[in-house]
Structures are given as C-alpha cells and as structure tokens.
N, C-alpha and C. Protein backbone atom coordinates (compact mmCIF):
# COMPACT_ATOMS: atom_id res chain seq x y z
N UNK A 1 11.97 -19.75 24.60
CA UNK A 1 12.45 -20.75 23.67
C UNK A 1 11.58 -20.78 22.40
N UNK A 2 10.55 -20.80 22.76
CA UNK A 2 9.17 -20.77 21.35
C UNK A 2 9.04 -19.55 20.70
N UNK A 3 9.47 -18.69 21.43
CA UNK A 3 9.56 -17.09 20.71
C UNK A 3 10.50 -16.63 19.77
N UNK A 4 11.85 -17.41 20.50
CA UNK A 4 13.44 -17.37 19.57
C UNK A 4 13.15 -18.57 18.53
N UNK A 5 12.64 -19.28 18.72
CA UNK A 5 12.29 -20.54 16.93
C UNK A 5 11.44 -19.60 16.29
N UNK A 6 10.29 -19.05 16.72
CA UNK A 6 9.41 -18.53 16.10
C UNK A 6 10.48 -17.78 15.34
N UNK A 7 11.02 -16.67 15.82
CA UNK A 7 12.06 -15.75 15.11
C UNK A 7 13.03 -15.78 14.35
N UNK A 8 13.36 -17.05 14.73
CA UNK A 8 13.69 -17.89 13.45
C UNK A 8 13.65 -18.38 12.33
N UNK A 9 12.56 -19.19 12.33
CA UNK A 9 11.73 -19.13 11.48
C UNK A 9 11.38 -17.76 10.39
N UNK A 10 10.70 -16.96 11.11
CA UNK A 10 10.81 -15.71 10.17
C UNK A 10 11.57 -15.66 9.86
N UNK A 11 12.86 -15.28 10.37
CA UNK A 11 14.37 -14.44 9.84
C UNK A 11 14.56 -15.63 8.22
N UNK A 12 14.13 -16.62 8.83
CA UNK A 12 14.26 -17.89 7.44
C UNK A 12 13.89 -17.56 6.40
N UNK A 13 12.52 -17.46 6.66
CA UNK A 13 11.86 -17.24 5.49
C UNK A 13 11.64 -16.27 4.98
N UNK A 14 12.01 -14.98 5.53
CA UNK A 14 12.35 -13.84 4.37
C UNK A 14 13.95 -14.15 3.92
N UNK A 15 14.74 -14.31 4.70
CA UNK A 15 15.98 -15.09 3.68
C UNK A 15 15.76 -15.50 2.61
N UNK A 16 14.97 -16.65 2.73
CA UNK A 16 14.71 -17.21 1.63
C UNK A 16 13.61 -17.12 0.80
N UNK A 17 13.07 -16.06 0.72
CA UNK A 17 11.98 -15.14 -0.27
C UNK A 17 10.77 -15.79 0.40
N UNK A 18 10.65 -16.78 1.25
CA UNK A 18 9.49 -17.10 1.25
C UNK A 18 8.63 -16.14 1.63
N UNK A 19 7.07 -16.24 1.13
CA UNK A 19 5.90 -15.04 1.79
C UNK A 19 6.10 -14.85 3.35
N UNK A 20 5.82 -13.97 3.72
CA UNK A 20 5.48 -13.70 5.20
C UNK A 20 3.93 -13.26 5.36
N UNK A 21 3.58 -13.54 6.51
CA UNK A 21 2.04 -13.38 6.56
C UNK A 21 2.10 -11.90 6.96
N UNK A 22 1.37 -11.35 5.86
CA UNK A 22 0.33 -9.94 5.58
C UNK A 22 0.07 -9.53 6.93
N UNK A 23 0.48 -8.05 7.74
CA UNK A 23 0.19 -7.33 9.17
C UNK A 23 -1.30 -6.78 8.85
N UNK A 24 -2.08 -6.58 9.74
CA UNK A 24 -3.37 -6.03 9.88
C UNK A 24 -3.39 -5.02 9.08
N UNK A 25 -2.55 -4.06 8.55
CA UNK A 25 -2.87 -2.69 7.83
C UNK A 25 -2.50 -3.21 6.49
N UNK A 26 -1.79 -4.18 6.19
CA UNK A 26 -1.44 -4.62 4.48
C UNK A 26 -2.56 -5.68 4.01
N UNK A 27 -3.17 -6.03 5.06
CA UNK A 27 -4.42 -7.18 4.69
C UNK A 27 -5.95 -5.95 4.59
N UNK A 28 -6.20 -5.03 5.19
CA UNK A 28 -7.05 -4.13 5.22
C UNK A 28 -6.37 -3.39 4.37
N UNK A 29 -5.25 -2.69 3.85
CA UNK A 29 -5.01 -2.23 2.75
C UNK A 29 -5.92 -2.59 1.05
N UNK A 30 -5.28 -4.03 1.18
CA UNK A 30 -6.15 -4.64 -0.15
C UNK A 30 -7.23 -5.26 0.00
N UNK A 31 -8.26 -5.04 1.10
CA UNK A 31 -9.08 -5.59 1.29
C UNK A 31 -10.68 -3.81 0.91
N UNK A 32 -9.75 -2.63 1.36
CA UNK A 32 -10.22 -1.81 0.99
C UNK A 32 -10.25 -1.79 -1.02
N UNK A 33 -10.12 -2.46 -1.58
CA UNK A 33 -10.57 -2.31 -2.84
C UNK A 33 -10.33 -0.66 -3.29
N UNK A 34 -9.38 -0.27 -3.45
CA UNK A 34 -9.00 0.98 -3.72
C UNK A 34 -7.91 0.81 -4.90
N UNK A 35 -8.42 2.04 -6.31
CA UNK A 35 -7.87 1.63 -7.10
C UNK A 35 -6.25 1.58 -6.85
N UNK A 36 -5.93 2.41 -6.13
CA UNK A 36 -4.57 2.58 -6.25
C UNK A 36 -3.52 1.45 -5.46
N UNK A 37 -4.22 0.75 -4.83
CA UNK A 37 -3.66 0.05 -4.03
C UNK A 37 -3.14 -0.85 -4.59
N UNK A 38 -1.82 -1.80 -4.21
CA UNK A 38 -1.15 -2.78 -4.85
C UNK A 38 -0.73 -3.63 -3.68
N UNK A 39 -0.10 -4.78 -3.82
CA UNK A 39 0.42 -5.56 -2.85
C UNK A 39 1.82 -4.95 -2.68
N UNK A 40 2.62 -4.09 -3.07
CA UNK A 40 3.72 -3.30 -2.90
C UNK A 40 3.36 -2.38 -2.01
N UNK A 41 2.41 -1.69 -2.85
CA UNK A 41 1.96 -0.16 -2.00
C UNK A 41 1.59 -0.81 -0.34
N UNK A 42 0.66 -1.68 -0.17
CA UNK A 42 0.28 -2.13 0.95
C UNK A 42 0.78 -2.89 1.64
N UNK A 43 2.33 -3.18 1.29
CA UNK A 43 3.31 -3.79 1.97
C UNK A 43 4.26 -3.27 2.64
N UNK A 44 4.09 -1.85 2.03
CA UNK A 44 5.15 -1.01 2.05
C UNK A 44 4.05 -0.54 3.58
N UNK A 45 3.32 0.46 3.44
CA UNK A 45 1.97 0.85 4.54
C UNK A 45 2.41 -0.08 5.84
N UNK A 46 2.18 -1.37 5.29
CA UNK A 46 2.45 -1.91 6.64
C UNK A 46 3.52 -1.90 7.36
N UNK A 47 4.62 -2.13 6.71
CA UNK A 47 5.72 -1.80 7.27
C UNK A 47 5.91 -0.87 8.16
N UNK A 48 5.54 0.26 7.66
CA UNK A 48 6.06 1.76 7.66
C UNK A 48 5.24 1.60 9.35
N UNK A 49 3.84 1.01 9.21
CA UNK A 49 2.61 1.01 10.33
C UNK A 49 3.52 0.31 11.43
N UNK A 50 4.36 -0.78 10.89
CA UNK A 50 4.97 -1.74 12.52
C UNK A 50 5.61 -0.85 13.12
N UNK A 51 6.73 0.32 12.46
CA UNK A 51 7.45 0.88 12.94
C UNK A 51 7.06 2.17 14.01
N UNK A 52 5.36 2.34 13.59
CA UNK A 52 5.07 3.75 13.80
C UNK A 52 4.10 3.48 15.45
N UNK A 53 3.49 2.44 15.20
CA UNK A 53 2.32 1.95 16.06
C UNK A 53 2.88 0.45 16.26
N UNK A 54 1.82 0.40 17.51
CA UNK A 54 2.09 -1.04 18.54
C UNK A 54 1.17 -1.94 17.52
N UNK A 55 1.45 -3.04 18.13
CA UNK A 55 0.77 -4.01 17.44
C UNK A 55 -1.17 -3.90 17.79
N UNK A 56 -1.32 -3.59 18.58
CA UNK A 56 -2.91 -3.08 19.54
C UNK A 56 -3.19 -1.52 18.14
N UNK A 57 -2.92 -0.75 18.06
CA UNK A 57 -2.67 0.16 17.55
C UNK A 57 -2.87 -0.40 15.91
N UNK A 58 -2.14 -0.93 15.51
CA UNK A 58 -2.20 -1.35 13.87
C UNK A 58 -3.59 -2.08 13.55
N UNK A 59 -3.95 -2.67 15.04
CA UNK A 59 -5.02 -3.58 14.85
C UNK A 59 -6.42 -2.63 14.83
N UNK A 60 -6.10 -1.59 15.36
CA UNK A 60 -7.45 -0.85 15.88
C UNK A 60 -7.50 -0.02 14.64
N UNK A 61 -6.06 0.61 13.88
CA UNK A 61 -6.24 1.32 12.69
C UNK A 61 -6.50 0.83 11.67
N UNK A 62 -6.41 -0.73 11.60
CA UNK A 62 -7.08 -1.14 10.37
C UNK A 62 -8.37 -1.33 10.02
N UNK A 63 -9.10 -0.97 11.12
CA UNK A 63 -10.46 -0.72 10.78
C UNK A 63 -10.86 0.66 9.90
N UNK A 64 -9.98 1.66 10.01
CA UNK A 64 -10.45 2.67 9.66
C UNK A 64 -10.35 2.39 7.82
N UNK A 65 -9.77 1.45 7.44
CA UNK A 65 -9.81 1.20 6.12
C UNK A 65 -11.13 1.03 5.16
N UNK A 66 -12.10 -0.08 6.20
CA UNK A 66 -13.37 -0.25 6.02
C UNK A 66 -14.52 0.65 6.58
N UNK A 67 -13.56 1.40 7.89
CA UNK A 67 -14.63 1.90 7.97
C UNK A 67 -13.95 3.51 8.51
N UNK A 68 -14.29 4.69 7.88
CA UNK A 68 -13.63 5.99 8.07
C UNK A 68 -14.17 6.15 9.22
N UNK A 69 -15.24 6.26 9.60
CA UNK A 69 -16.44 7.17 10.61
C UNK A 69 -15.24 6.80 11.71
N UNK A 70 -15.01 5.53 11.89
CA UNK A 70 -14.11 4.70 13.21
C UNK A 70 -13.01 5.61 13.28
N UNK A 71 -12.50 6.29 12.44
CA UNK A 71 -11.41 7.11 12.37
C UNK A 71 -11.74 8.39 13.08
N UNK A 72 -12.84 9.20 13.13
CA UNK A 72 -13.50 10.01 13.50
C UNK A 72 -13.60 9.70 14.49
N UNK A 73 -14.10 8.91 15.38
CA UNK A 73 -14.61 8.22 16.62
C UNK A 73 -13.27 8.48 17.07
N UNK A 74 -12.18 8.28 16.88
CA UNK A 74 -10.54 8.17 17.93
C UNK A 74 -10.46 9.15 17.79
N UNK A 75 -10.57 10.29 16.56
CA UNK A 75 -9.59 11.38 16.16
C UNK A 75 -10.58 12.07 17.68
N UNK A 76 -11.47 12.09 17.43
CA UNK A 76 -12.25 13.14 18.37
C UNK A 76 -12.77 12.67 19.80
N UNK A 77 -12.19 11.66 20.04
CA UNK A 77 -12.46 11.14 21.58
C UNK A 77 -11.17 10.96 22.62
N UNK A 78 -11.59 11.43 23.98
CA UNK A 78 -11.28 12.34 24.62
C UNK A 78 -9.88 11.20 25.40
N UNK A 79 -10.45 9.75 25.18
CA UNK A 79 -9.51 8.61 25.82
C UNK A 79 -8.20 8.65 25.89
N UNK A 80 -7.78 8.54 26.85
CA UNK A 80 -5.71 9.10 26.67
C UNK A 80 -5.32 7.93 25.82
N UNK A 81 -5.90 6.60 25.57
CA UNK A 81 -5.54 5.62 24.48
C UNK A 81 -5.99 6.31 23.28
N UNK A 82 -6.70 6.65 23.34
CA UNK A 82 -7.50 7.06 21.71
C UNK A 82 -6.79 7.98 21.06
N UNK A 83 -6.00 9.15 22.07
CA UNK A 83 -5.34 10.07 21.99
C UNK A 83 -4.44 10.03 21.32
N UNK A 84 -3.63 8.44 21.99
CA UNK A 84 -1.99 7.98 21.65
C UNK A 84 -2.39 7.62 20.36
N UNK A 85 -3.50 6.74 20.23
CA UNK A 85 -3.48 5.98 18.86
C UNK A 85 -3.57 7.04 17.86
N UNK A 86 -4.33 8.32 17.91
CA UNK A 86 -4.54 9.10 17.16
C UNK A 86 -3.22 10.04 16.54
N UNK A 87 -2.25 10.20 17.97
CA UNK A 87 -1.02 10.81 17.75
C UNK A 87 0.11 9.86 16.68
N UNK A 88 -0.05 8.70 17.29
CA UNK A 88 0.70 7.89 16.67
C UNK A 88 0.08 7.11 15.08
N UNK A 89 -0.89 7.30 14.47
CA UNK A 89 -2.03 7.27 13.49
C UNK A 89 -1.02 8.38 12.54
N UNK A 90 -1.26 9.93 12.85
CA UNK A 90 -0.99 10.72 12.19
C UNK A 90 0.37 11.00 11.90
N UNK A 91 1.48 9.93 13.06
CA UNK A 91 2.94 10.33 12.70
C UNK A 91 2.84 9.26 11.84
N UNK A 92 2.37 7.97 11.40
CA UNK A 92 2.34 7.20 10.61
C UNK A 92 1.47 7.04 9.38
N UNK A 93 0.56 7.61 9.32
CA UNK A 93 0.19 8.25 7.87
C UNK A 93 1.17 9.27 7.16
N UNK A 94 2.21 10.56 8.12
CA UNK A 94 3.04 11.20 7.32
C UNK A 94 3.99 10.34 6.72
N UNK A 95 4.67 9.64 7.91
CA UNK A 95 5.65 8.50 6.59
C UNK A 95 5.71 7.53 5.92
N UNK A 96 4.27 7.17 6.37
CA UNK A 96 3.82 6.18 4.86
C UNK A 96 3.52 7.07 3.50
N UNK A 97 3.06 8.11 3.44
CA UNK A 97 3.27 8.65 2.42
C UNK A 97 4.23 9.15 2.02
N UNK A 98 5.39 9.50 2.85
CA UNK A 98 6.91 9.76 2.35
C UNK A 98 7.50 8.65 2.16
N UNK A 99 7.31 7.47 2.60
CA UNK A 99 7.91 6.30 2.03
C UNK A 99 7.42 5.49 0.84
N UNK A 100 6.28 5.78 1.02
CA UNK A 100 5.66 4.38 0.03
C UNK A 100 5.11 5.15 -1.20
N UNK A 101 5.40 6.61 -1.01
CA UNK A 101 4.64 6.89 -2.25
C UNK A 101 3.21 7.36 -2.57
C-alpha cells in the first residue's frame, strides 16, 4: 500500500515537472566537480545507471567518482559480486556514453 502511494507520488511529480530527488550516480556526478559535467549530463548518467545496475550497484559505483583507486579495487577483485558489479559497471559506462553524450 505505502509502496503504490509512494509511486504515485513520483509518477506525480514528474507529471508535473516537479524535481525528483537526484540517484547516487547524478548526486556523485556533480559532486565530482568536473568541468564537463552539468545537471543534464548527470541526469542523463543516472538514468542510463538505473537501467544498467541494481540499486546496491549504483550505490557502490558512485564512489568511484570520488574515488578511482575504488574502481580498481572491483575491476581487479576476484568476488563473484565485484565481478557482477564490474560487468555490469562496464555495460553501463558504454551506454552512458552513447546516450548522454
């Protein structure tokens, strides 16, 4: 019952232009201070990120924004999670850059 209002709610308020709250990779997007980055560009990223990765997954890759090495640490560790995140990391970096530009 609290899940279908909740969803509601959303569906509302992008109806009606209102903001929606920023996903872990569009808030670490512009939080990385990178010239190129915009609230478009990093809206777009996130998006592209819900579709590609779990919500556990978006959360763990937005560290790599602040911090690369962390990126290194998954790419090269041996964990069958670390693995997935890493597989699913790299199918979602290809189409964020085919989508967003």
């Amino acid at each position: 019952m609290v899940r279908g209002l909740v969803c509601a709610i959303g569906f509302l308020a992008v109806m009606n232009g209102a903001p929606v709250e920023a996903g872990f990779i569009e808030n670490a997007c512009l939080k990385a201070n990178r010239p190129a980055a915009s609230r478009k560009l990093c809206r777009c990223i996130d998006k592209v990120a819900k579709d590609s990765m779990s919500r556990l997954e978006r959360k763990r890759a937005a560290k790599f924004f602040s911090d690369p090495h962390e990126a290194q640490v998954v790419r090269q560790s041996s964990r069958r999670s670390d693995e997935k995140l890493w597989k699913n990391y790299k199918t979602f970096s290809q189409r964020a850059a085919k989508s967003c530009g």
